[in-house]
C-alpha atoms as a PDB file:
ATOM      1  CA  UNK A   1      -1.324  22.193   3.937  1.00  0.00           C
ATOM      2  CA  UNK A   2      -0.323  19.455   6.548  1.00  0.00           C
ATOM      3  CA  UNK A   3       1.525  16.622   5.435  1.00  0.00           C
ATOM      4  CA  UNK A   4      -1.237  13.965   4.986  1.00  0.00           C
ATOM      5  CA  UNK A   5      -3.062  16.471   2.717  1.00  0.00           C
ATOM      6  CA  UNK A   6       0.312  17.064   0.757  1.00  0.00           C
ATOM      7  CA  UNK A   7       0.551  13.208   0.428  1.00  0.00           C
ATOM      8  CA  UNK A   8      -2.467  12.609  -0.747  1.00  0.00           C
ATOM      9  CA  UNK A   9      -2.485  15.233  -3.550  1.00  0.00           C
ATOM     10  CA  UNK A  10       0.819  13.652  -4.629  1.00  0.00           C
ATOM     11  CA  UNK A  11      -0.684  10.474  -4.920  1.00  0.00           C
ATOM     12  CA  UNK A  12      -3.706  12.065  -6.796  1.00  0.00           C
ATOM     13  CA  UNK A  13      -1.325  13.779  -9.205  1.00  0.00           C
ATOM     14  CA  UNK A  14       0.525  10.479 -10.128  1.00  0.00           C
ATOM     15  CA  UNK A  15      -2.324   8.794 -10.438  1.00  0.00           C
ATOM     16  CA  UNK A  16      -3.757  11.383 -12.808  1.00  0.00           C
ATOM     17  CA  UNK A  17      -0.792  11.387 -14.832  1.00  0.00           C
ATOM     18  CA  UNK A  18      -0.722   7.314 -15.546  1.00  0.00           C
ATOM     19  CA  UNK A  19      -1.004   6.578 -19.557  1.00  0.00           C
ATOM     20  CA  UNK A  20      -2.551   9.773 -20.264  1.00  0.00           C
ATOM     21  CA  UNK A  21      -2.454   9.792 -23.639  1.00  0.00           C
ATOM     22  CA  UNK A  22      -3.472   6.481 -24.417  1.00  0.00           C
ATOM     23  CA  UNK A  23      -6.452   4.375 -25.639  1.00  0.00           C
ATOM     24  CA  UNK A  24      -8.634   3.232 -23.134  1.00  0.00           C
ATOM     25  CA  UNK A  25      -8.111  -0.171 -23.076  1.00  0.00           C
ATOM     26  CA  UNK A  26      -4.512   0.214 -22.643  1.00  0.00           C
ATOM     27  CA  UNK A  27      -4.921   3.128 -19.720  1.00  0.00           C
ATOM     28  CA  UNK A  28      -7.132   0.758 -18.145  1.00  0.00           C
ATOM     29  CA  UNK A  29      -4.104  -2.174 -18.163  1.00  0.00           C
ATOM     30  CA  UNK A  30      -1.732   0.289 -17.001  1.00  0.00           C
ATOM     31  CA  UNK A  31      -3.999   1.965 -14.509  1.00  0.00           C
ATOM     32  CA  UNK A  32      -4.483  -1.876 -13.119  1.00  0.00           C
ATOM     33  CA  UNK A  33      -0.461  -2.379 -13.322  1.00  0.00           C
ATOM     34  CA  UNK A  34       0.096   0.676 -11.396  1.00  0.00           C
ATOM     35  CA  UNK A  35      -2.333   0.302  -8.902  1.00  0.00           C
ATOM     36  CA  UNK A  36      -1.321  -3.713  -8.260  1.00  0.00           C
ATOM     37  CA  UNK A  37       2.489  -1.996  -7.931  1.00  0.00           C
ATOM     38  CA  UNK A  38       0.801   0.405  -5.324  1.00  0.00           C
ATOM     39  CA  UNK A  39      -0.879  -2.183  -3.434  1.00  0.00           C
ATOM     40  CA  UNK A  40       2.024  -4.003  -2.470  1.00  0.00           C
ATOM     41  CA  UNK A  41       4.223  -1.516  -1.948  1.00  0.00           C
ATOM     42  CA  UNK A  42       1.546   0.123   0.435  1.00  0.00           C
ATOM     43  CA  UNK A  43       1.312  -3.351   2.326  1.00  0.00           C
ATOM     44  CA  UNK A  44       4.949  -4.112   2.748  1.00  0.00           C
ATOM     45  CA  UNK A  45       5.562  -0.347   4.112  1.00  0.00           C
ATOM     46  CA  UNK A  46       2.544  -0.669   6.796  1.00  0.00           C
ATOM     47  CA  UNK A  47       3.399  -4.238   7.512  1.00  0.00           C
ATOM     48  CA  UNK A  48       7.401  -2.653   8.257  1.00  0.00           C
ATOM     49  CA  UNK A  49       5.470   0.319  10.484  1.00  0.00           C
ATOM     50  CA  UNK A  50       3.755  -2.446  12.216  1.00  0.00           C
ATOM     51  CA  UNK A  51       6.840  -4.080  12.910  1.00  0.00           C
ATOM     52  CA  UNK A  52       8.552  -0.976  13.955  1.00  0.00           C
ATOM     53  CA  UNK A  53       5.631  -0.406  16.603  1.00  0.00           C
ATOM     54  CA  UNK A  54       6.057  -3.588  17.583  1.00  0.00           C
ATOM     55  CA  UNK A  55       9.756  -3.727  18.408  1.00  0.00           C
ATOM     56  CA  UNK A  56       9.608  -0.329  20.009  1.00  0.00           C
ATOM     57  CA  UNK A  57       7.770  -2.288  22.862  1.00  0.00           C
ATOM     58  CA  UNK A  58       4.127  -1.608  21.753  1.00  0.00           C
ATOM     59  CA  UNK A  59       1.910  -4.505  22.525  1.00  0.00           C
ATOM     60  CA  UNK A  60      -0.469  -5.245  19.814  1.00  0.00           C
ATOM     61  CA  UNK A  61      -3.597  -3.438  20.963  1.00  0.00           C
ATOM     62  CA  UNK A  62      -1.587  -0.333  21.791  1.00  0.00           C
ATOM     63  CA  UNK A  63      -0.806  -0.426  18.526  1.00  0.00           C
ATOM     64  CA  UNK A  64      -4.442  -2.002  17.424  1.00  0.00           C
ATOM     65  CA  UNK A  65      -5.822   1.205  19.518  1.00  0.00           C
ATOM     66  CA  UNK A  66      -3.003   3.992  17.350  1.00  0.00           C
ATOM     67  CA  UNK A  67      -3.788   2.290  14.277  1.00  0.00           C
ATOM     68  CA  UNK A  68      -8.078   2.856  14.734  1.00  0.00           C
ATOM     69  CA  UNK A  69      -7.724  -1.044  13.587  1.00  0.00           C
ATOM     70  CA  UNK A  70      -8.818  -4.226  15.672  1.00  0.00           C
ATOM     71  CA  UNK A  71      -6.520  -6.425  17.224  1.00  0.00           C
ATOM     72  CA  UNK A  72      -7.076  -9.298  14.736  1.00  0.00           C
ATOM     73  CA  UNK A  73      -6.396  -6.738  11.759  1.00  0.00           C
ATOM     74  CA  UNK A  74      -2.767  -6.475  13.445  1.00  0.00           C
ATOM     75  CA  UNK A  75      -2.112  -9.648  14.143  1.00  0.00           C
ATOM     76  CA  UNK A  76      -3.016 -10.604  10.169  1.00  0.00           C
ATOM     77  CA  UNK A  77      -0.748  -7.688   8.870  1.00  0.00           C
ATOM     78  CA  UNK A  78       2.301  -9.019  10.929  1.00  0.00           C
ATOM     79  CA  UNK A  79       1.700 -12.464   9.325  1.00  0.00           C
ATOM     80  CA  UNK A  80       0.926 -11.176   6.193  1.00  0.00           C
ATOM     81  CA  UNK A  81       3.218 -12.921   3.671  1.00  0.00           C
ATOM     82  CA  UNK A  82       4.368 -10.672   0.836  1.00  0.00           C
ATOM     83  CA  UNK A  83       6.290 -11.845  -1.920  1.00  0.00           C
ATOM     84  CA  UNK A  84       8.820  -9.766  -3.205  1.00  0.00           C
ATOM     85  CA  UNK A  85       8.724 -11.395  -6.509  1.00  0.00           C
ATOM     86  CA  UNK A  86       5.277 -10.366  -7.053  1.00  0.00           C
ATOM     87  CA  UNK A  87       6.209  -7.332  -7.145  1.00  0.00           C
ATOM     88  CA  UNK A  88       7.772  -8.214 -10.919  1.00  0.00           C
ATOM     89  CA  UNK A  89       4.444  -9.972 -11.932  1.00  0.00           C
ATOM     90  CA  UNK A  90       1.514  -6.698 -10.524  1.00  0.00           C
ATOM     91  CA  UNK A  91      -0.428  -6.059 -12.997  1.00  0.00           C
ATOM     92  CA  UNK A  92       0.078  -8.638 -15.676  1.00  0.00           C
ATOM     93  CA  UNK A  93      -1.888 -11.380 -16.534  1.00  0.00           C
ATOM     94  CA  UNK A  94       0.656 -14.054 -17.236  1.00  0.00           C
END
Protein backbone atom coordinates (compact mmCIF):
# COMPACT_ATOMS: atom_id res chain seq x y z
CA UNK A 1 0.00 0.00 0.00
CA UNK A 2 1.72 3.42 -0.81
CA UNK A 3 1.64 6.00 1.64
CA UNK A 4 -1.31 8.18 0.44
CA UNK A 5 -3.47 5.00 0.47
CA UNK A 6 -2.13 4.21 4.10
CA UNK A 7 -3.13 7.84 5.03
CA UNK A 8 -6.22 7.83 3.90
CA UNK A 9 -7.38 4.55 5.53
CA UNK A 10 -6.08 6.07 8.78
CA UNK A 11 -8.14 8.91 8.40
CA UNK A 12 -11.14 6.61 7.46
CA UNK A 13 -10.54 4.53 10.58
CA UNK A 14 -10.61 7.61 12.96
CA UNK A 15 -13.30 8.88 11.46
CA UNK A 16 -15.22 5.64 11.83
CA UNK A 17 -14.37 5.35 15.30
CA UNK A 18 -15.79 9.07 16.42
CA UNK A 19 -18.76 8.67 19.21
CA UNK A 20 -19.54 5.28 18.22
CA UNK A 21 -21.63 4.36 20.70
CA UNK A 22 -23.69 7.23 21.02
CA UNK A 23 -27.16 8.66 20.15
CA UNK A 24 -27.41 10.23 17.02
CA UNK A 25 -27.84 13.56 17.80
CA UNK A 26 -24.86 13.63 19.90
CA UNK A 27 -22.55 11.58 17.12
CA UNK A 28 -23.73 14.08 14.81
CA UNK A 29 -22.28 17.16 17.30
CA UNK A 30 -19.20 15.32 17.74
CA UNK A 31 -18.82 14.19 14.18
CA UNK A 32 -19.23 18.20 13.38
CA UNK A 33 -16.58 18.99 16.34
CA UNK A 34 -14.18 16.63 14.92
CA UNK A 35 -14.42 17.44 11.53
CA UNK A 36 -14.28 21.55 12.31
CA UNK A 37 -10.88 20.34 14.44
CA UNK A 38 -9.83 18.59 11.09
CA UNK A 39 -10.47 21.43 8.94
CA UNK A 40 -8.20 23.69 10.49
CA UNK A 41 -5.65 21.64 11.27
CA UNK A 42 -5.65 20.48 7.51
CA UNK A 43 -5.47 24.30 6.47
CA UNK A 44 -2.75 25.46 8.76
CA UNK A 45 -0.50 22.28 7.68
CA UNK A 46 -1.04 23.04 3.74
CA UNK A 47 -0.84 26.73 4.30
CA UNK A 48 2.93 25.77 6.29
CA UNK A 49 3.70 23.35 2.96
CA UNK A 50 2.88 26.31 0.93
CA UNK A 51 5.16 28.34 2.77
CA UNK A 52 7.84 25.80 2.76
CA UNK A 53 7.57 25.70 -1.21
CA UNK A 54 7.72 29.06 -1.19
CA UNK A 55 10.90 29.74 0.77
CA UNK A 56 12.66 26.90 -0.95
CA UNK A 57 12.68 29.39 -3.98
CA UNK A 58 9.50 28.11 -5.77
CA UNK A 59 7.67 30.90 -7.44
CA UNK A 60 4.02 30.66 -7.02
CA UNK A 61 2.94 28.96 -10.23
CA UNK A 62 5.70 26.39 -9.88
CA UNK A 63 4.14 25.67 -6.99
CA UNK A 64 0.41 26.55 -8.47
CA UNK A 65 1.55 23.92 -11.35
CA UNK A 66 2.89 20.92 -8.26
CA UNK A 67 -0.08 21.65 -6.36
CA UNK A 68 -2.75 20.85 -9.69
CA UNK A 69 -4.20 24.31 -8.09
CA UNK A 70 -4.44 27.82 -9.90
CA UNK A 71 -2.33 30.56 -9.14
CA UNK A 72 -5.04 32.59 -7.34
CA UNK A 73 -5.83 29.39 -5.09
CA UNK A 74 -2.05 29.92 -3.86
CA UNK A 75 -1.91 33.21 -3.47
CA UNK A 76 -5.36 32.98 -1.11
CA UNK A 77 -3.83 30.03 0.97
CA UNK A 78 -0.63 32.14 1.76
CA UNK A 79 -2.95 34.95 2.98
CA UNK A 80 -5.21 32.80 4.51
CA UNK A 81 -5.60 34.00 8.13
CA UNK A 82 -6.03 31.19 10.64
CA UNK A 83 -6.70 31.74 14.09
CA UNK A 84 -5.18 29.63 16.45
CA UNK A 85 -7.78 30.29 18.98
CA UNK A 86 -10.37 28.85 16.87
CA UNK A 87 -9.00 26.00 17.16
CA UNK A 88 -10.52 25.97 21.05
CA UNK A 89 -14.01 27.08 19.75
CA UNK A 90 -14.42 24.06 16.28
CA UNK A 91 -17.26 22.61 16.64
CA UNK A 92 -19.25 24.40 19.26
CA UNK A 93 -21.91 26.63 18.91
CA UNK A 94 -21.18 29.23 21.52
Amino acid sequence: MDDRAEEVRRVREAIAAVAVDVEPAERARRLDAAMDAARLEWRRRRKEAVQEMSASGMTLREIAKEMGISFGRVRQILAEEIDPSSEEEAGTDG
